[in-house]
C-alpha atoms as a PDB file:
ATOM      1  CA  UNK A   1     -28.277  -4.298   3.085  1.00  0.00           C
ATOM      2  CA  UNK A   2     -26.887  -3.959   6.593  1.00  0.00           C
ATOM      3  CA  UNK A   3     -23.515  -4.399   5.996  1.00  0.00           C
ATOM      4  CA  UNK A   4     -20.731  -3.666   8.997  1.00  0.00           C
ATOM      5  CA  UNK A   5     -18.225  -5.562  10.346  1.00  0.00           C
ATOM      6  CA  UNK A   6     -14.468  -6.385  10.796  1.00  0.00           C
ATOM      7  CA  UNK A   7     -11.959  -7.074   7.793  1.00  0.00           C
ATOM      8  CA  UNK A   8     -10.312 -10.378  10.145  1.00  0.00           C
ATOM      9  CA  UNK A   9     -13.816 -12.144   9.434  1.00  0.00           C
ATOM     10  CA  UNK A  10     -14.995 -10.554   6.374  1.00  0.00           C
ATOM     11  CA  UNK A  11     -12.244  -9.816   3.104  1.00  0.00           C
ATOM     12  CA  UNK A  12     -12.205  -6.780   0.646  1.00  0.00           C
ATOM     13  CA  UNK A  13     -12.670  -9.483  -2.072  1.00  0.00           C
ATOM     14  CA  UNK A  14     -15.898 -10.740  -0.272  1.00  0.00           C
ATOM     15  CA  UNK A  15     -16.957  -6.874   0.434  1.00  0.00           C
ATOM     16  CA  UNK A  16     -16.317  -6.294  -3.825  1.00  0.00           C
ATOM     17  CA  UNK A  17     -18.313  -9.508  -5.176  1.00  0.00           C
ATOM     18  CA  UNK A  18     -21.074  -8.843  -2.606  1.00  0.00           C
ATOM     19  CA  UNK A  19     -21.540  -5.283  -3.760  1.00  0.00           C
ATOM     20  CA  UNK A  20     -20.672  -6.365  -7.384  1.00  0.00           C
ATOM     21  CA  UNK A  21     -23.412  -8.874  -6.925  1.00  0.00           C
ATOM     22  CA  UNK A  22     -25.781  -6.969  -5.356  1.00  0.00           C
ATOM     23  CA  UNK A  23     -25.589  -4.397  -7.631  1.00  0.00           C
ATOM     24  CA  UNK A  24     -25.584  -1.904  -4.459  1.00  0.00           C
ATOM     25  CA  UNK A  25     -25.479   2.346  -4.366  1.00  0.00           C
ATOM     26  CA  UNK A  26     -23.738   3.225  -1.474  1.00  0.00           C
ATOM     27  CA  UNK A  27     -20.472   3.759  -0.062  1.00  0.00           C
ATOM     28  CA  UNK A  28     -18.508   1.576   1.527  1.00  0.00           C
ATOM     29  CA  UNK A  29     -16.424   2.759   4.600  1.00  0.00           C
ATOM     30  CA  UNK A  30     -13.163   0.868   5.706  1.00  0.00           C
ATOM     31  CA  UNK A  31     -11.494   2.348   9.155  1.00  0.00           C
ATOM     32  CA  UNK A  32      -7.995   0.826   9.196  1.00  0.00           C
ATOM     33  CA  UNK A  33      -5.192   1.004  11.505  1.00  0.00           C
ATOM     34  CA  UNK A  34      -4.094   4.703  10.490  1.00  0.00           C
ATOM     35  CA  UNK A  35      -5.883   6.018   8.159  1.00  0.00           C
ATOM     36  CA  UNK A  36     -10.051   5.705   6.294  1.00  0.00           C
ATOM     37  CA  UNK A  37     -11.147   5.102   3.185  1.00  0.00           C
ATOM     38  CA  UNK A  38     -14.305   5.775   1.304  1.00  0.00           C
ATOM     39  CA  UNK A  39     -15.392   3.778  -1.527  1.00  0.00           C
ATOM     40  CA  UNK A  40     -18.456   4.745  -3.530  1.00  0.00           C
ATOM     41  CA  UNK A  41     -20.679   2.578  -5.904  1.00  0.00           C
ATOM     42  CA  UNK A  42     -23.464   2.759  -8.436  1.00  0.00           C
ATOM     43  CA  UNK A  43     -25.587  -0.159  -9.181  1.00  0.00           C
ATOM     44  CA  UNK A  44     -22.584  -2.148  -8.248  1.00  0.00           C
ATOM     45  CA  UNK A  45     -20.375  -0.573 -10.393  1.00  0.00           C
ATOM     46  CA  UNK A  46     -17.166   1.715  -8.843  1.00  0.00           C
ATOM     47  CA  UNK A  47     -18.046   5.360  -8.734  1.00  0.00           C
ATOM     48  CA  UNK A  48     -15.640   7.408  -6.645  1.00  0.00           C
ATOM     49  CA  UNK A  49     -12.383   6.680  -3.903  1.00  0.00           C
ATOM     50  CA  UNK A  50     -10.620   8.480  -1.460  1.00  0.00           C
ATOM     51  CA  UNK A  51      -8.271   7.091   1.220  1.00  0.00           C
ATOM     52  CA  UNK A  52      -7.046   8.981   4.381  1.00  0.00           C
ATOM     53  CA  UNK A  53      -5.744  12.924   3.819  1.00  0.00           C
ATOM     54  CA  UNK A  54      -4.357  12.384   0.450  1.00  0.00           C
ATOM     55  CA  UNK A  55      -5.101  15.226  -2.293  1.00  0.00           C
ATOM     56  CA  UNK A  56      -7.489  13.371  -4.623  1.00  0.00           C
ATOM     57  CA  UNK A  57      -8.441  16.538  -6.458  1.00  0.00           C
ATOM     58  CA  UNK A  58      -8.915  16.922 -10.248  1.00  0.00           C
ATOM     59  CA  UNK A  59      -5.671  18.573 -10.559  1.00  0.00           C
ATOM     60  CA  UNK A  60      -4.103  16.890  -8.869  1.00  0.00           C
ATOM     61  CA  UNK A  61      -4.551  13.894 -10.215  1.00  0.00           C
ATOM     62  CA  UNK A  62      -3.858  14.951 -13.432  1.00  0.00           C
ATOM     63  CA  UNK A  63      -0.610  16.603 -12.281  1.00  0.00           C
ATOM     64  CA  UNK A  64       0.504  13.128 -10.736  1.00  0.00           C
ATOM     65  CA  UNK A  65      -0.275  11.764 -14.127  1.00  0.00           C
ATOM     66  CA  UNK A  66       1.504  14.389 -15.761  1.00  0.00           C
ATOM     67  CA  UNK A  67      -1.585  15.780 -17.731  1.00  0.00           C
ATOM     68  CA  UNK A  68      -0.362  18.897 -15.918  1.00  0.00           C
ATOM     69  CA  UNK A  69       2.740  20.240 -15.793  1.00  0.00           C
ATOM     70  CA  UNK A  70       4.595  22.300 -12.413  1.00  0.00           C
ATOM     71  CA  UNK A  71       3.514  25.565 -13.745  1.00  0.00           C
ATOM     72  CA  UNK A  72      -0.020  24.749 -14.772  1.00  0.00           C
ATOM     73  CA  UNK A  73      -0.949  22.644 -11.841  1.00  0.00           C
ATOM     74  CA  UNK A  74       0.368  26.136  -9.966  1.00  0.00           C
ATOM     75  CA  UNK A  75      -1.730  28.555 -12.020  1.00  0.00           C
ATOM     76  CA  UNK A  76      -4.833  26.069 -11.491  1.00  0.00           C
ATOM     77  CA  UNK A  77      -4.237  25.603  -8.088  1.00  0.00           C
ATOM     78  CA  UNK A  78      -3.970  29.648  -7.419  1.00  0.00           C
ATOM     79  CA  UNK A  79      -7.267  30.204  -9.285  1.00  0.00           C
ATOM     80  CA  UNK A  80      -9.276  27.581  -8.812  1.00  0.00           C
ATOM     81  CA  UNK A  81     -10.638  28.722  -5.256  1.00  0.00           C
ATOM     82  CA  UNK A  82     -13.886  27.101  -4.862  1.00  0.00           C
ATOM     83  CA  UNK A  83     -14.149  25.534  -7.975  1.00  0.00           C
ATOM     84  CA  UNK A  84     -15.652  21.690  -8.153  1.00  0.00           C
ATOM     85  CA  UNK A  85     -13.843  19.262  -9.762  1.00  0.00           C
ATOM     86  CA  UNK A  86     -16.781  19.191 -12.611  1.00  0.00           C
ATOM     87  CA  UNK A  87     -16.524  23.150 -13.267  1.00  0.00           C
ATOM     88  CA  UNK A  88     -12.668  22.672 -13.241  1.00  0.00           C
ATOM     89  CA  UNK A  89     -12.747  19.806 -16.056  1.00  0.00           C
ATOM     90  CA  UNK A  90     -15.192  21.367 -17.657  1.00  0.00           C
ATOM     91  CA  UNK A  91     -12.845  24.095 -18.011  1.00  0.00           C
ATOM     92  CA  UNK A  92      -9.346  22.144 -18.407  1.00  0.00           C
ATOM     93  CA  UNK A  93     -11.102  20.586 -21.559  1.00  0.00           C
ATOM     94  CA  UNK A  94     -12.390  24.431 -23.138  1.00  0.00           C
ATOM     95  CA  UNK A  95      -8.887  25.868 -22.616  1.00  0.00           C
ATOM     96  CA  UNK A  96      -7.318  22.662 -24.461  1.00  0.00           C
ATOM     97  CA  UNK A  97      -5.164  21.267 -21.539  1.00  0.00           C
ATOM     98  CA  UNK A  98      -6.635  18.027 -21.724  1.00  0.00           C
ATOM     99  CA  UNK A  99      -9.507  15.785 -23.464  1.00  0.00           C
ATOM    100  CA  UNK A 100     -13.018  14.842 -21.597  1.00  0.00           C
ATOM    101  CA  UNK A 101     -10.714  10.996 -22.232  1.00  0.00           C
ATOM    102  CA  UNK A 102      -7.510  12.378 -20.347  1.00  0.00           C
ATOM    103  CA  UNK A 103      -9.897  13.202 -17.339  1.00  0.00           C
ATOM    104  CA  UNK A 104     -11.915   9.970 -17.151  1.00  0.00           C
ATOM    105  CA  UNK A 105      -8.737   7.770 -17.752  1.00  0.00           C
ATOM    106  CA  UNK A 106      -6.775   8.931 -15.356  1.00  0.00           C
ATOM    107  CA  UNK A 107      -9.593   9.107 -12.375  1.00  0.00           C
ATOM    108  CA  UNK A 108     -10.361   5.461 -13.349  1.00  0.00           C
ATOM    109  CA  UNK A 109      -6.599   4.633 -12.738  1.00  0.00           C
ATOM    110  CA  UNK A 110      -6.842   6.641  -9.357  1.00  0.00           C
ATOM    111  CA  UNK A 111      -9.391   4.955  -8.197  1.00  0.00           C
ATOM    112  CA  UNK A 112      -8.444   1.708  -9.118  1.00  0.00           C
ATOM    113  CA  UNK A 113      -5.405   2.304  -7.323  1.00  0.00           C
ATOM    114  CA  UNK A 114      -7.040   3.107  -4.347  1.00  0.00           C
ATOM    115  CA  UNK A 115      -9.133  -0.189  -4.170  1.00  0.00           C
ATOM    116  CA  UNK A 116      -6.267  -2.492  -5.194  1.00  0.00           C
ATOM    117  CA  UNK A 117      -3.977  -0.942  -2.041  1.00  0.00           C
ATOM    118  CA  UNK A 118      -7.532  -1.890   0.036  1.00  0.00           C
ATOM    119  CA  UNK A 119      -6.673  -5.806  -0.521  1.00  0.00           C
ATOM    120  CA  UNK A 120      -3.618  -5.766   1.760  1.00  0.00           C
ATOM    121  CA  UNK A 121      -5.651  -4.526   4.693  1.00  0.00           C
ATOM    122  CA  UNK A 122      -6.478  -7.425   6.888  1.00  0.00           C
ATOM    123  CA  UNK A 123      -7.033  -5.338  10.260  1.00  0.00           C
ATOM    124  CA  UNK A 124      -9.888  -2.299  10.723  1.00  0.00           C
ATOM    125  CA  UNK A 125     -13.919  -2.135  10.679  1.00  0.00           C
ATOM    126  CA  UNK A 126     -16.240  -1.377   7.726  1.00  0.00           C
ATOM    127  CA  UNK A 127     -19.883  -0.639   6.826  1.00  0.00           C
ATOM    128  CA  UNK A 128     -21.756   0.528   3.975  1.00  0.00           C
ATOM    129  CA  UNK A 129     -23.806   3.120   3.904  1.00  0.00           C
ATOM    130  CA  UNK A 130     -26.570   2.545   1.343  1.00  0.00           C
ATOM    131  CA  UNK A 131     -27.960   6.096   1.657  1.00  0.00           C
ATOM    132  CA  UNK A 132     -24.626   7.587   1.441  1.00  0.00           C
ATOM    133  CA  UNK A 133     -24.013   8.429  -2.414  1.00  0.00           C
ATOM    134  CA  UNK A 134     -21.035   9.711  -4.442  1.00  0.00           C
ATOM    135  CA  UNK A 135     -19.971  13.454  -4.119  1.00  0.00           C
ATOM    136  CA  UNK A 136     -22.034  15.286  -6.418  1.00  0.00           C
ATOM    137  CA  UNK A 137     -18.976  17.726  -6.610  1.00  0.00           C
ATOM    138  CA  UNK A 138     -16.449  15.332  -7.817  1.00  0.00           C
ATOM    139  CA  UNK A 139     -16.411  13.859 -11.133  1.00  0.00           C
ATOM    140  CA  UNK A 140     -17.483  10.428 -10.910  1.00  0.00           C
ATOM    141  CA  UNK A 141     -16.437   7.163 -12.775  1.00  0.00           C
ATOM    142  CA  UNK A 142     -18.686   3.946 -13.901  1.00  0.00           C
ATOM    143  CA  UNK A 143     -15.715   0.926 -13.607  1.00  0.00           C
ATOM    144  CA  UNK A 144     -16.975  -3.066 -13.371  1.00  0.00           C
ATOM    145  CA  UNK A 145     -15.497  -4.477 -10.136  1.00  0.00           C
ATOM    146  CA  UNK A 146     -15.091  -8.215 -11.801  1.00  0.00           C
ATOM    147  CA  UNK A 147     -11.890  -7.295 -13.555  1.00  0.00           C
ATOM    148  CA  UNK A 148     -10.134  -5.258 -10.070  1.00  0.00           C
ATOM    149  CA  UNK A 149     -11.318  -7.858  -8.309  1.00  0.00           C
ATOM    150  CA  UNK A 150      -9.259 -10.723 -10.063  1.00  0.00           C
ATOM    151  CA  UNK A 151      -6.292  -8.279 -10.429  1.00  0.00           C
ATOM    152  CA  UNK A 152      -6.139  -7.095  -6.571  1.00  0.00           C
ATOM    153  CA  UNK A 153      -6.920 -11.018  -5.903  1.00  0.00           C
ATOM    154  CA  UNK A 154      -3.553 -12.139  -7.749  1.00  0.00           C
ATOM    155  CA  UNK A 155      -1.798  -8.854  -6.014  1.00  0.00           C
ATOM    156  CA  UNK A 156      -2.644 -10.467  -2.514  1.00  0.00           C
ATOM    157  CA  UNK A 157      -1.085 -13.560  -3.616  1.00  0.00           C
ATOM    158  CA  UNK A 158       1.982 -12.024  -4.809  1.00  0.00           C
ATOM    159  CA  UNK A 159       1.688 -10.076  -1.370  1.00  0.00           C
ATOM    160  CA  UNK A 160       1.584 -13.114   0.716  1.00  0.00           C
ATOM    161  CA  UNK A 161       4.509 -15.015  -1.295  1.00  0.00           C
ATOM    162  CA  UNK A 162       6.567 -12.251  -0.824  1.00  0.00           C
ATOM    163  CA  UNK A 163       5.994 -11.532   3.211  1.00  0.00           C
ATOM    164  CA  UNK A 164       7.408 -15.615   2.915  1.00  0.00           C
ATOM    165  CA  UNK A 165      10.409 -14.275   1.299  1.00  0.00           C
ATOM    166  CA  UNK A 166      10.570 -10.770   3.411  1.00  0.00           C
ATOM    167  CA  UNK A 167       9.302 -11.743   6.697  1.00  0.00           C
ATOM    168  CA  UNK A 168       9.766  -8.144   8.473  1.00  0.00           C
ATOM    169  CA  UNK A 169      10.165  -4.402   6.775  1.00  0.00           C
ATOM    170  CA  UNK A 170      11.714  -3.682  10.275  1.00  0.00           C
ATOM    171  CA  UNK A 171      14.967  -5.095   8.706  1.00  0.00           C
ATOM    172  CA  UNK A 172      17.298  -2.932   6.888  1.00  0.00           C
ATOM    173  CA  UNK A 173      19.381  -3.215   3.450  1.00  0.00           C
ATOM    174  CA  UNK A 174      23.088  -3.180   2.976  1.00  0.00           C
ATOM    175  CA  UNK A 175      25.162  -3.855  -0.574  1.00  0.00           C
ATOM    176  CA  UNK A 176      26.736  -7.305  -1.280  1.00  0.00           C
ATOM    177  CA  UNK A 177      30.285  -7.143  -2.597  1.00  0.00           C
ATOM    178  CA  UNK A 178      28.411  -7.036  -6.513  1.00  0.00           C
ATOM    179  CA  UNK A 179      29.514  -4.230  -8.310  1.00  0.00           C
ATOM    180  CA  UNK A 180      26.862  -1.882  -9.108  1.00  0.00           C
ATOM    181  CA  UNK A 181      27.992  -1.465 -13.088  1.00  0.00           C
ATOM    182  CA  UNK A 182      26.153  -2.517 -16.221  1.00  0.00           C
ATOM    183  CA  UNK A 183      23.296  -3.474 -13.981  1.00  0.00           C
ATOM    184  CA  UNK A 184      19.956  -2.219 -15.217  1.00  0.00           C
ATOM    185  CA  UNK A 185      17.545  -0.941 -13.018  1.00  0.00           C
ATOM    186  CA  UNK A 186      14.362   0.832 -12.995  1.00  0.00           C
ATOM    187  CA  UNK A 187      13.401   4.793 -11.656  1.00  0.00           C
ATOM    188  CA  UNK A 188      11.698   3.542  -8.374  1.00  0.00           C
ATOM    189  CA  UNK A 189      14.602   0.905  -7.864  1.00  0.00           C
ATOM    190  CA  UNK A 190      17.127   3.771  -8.146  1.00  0.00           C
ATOM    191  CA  UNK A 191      15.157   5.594  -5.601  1.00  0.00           C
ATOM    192  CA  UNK A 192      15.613   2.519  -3.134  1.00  0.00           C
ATOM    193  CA  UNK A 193      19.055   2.055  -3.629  1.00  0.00           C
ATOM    194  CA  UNK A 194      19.652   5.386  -3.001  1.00  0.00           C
ATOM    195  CA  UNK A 195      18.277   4.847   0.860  1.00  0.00           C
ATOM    196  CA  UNK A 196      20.102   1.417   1.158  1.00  0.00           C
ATOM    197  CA  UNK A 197      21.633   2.252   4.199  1.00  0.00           C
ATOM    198  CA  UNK A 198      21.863   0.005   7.878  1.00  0.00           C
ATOM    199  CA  UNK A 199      20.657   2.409   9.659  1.00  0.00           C
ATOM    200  CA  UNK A 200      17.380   2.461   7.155  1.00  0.00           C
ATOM    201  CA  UNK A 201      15.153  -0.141   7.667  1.00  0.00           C
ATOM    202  CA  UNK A 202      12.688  -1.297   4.968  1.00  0.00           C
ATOM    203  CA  UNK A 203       9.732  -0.031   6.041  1.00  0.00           C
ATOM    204  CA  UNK A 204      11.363   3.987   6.337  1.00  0.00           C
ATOM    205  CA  UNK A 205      12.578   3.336   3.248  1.00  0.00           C
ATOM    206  CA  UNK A 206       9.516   2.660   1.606  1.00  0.00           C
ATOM    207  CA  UNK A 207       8.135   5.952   3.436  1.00  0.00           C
ATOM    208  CA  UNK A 208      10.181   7.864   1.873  1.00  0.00           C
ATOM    209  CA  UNK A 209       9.727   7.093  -1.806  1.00  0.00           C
ATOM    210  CA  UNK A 210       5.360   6.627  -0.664  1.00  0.00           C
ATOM    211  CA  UNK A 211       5.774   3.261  -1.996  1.00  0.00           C
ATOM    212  CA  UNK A 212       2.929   0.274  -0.564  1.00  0.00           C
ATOM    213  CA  UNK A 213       3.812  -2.855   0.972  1.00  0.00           C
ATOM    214  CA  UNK A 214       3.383  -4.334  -1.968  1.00  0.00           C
ATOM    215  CA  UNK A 215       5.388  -2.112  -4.071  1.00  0.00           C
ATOM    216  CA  UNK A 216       8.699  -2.063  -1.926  1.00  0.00           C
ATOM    217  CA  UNK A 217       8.744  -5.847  -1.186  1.00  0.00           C
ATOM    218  CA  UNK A 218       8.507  -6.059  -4.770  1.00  0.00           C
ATOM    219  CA  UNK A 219      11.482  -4.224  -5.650  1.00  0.00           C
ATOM    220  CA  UNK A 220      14.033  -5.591  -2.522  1.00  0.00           C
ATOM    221  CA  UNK A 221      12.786  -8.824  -3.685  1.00  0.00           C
ATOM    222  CA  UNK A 222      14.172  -8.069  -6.988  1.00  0.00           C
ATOM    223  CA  UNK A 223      17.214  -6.599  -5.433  1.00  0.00           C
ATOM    224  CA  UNK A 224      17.865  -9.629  -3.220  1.00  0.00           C
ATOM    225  CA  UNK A 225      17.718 -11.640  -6.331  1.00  0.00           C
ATOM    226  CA  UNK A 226      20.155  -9.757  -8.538  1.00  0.00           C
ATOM    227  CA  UNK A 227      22.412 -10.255  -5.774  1.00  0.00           C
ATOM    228  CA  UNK A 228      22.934  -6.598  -5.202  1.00  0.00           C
ATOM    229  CA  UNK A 229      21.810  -6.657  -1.092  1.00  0.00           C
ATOM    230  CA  UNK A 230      21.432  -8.353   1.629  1.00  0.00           C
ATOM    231  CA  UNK A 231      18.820  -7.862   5.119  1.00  0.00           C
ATOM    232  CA  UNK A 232      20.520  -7.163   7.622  1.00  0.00           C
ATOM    233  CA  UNK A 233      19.514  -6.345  11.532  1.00  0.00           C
ATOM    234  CA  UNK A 234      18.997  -2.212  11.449  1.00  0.00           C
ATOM    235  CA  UNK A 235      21.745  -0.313  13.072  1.00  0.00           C
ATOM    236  CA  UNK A 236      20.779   0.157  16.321  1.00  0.00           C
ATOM    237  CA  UNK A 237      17.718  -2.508  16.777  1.00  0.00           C
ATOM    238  CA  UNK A 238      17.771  -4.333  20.171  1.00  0.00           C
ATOM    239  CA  UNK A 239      19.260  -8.361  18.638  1.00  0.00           C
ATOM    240  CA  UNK A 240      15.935 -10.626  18.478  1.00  0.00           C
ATOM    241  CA  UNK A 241      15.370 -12.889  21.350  1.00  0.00           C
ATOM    242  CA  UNK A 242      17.154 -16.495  21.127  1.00  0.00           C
ATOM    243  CA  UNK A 243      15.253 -19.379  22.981  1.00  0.00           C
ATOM    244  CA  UNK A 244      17.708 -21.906  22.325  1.00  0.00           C
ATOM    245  CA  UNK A 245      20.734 -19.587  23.125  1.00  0.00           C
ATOM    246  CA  UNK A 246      22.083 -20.443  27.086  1.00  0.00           C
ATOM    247  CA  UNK A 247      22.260 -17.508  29.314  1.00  0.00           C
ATOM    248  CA  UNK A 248      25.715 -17.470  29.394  1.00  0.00           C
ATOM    249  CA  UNK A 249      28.117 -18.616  26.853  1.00  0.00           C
ATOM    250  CA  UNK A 250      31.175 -19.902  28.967  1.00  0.00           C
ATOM    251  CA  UNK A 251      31.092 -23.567  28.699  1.00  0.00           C
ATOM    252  CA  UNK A 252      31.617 -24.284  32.064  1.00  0.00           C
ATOM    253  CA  UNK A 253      29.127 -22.589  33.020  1.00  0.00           C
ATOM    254  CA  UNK A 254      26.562 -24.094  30.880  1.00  0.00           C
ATOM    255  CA  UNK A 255      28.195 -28.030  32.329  1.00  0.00           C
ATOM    256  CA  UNK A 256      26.910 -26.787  35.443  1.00  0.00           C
ATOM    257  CA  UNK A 257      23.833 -25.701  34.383  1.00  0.00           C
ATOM    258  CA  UNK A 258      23.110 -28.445  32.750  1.00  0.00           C
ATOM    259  CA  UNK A 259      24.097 -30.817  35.786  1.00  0.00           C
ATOM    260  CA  UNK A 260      22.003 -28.914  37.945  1.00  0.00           C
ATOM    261  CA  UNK A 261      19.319 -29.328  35.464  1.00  0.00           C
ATOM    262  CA  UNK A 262      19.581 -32.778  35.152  1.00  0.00           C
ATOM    263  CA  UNK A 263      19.690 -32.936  39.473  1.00  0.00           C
ATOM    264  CA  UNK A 264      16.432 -31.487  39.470  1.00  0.00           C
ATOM    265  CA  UNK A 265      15.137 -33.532  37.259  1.00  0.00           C
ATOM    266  CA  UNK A 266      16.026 -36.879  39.351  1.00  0.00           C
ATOM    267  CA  UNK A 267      14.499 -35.326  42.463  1.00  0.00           C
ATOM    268  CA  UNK A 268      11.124 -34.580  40.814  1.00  0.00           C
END
């Protein structure tokens, strides 16, 4: 299957089903705006993912899932030199850190992750390379596509009602006159509010905590709706052009303008 193309004419959710359909080995390569991902099948079925420079190692993985904690994650990381991810689960499992389970749950959730942030890209090229197979060295995964297809399907909704709500992350965040108290709100919300700042706009915001479009508009949506903030223009942003606003605001001025508007008109 000679598959290559660009994601404007051709949708992750049509790459998925084809594949799914198909039944295709390969690996399917997406080039977006900053950054690449990789996404490997087998007989249609998701094998391995790995998007742009982040650390999608065993241990790390489990470490983000906290399977691992600081000091073991350190001690694994100092030792573990050349190790593949196989020989180092392999040996996670004999020294009792975690189950052969722990391993493949939390690499399915990875790399489900992965694929479901792959629905919001709409610009960037792809192909798949059928004779391009999963790393031998990494551990590899056998996940149906049907199920993170409907789920990253009803994500892109969500996505696209929310951009409605949230036009631009270029805007920034300031507090309404709500008191903060009794009001119940979740770890990542407490890490936004903690940024909520003019001078912050959405989109730095959401760099700092590594939170997706999706994830961010999410939570300011929910924000906006408690009634806790407000967007606001970011401190410092050059004021958005105004079409219907005269170029001058004394309103003699704009008499004149207007009657030597309306003189031009009756000479035409």
């Amino acid at each position: 299957m000679a598959l290559r193309g660009n994601l404007r004419d051709f949708t992750i959710t049509q790459l998925l089903n084809l594949i799914n359909l198909a039944g295709k080995t390969g690996t399917l390569i997406l080039d977006g705006p900053s950054e690449q991902a990789q996404i490997s099948f087998r007989e249609g079925k998701l094998a391995y993912a790995r998007i742009g420079q982040e650390d999608g190692s065993l241990a790390s993985i489990l470490h983000k899932a906290n399977k691992l904690n600081e000091n073991q994650y350190r001690a694994i990381a100092d030792r573990a030199g050349q190790m593949t991810d196989k020989e180092l689960g392999l040996l996670l499992i004999n020294a009792g850190y975690v189950t052969q389970e722990d391993i493949l749950l939390n690499l399915q959730a990875y790399f489900t992750d992965i694929v479901r942030r792959l629905f919001t890209w709409v610009e960037g090229v792809f192909r798949f390379e059928n004779d391009m197979l999963p790393p031998e060295d990494r551990i590899n995964v056998r996940l149906d596509l049907e199920n993170i297809i409907i789920e990253g399907s009803r994500e892109l909704r969500e996505l696209e009602q929310l951009q409605d709500e949230i036009p631009s992350l270029d805007m920034a965040l300031k507090f309404t006159d709500r008191p903060m108290k009794h009001v119940n709100l979740s770890v990542e919300e407490w890490r936004v509010v903690s940024f909520i700042n003019p001078k912050n706009t959405i989109k730095q915001i959401a760099r700092a905590n590594k939170m997706s479009e999706l994830e961010i508009r999410r939570i300011v949506y929910a924000l906006l709706q408690a009634g806790l903030v407000e967007v606001v223009r970011a401190e410092g942003a050059a004021p958005p052009p105004n079409p219907k606003m005269f170029p001058t605001q004394d309103k003699q001025e704009q008499k004149t303008l207007i009657n030597k508007l309306i003189g031009r008109i009756r000479t035409m």
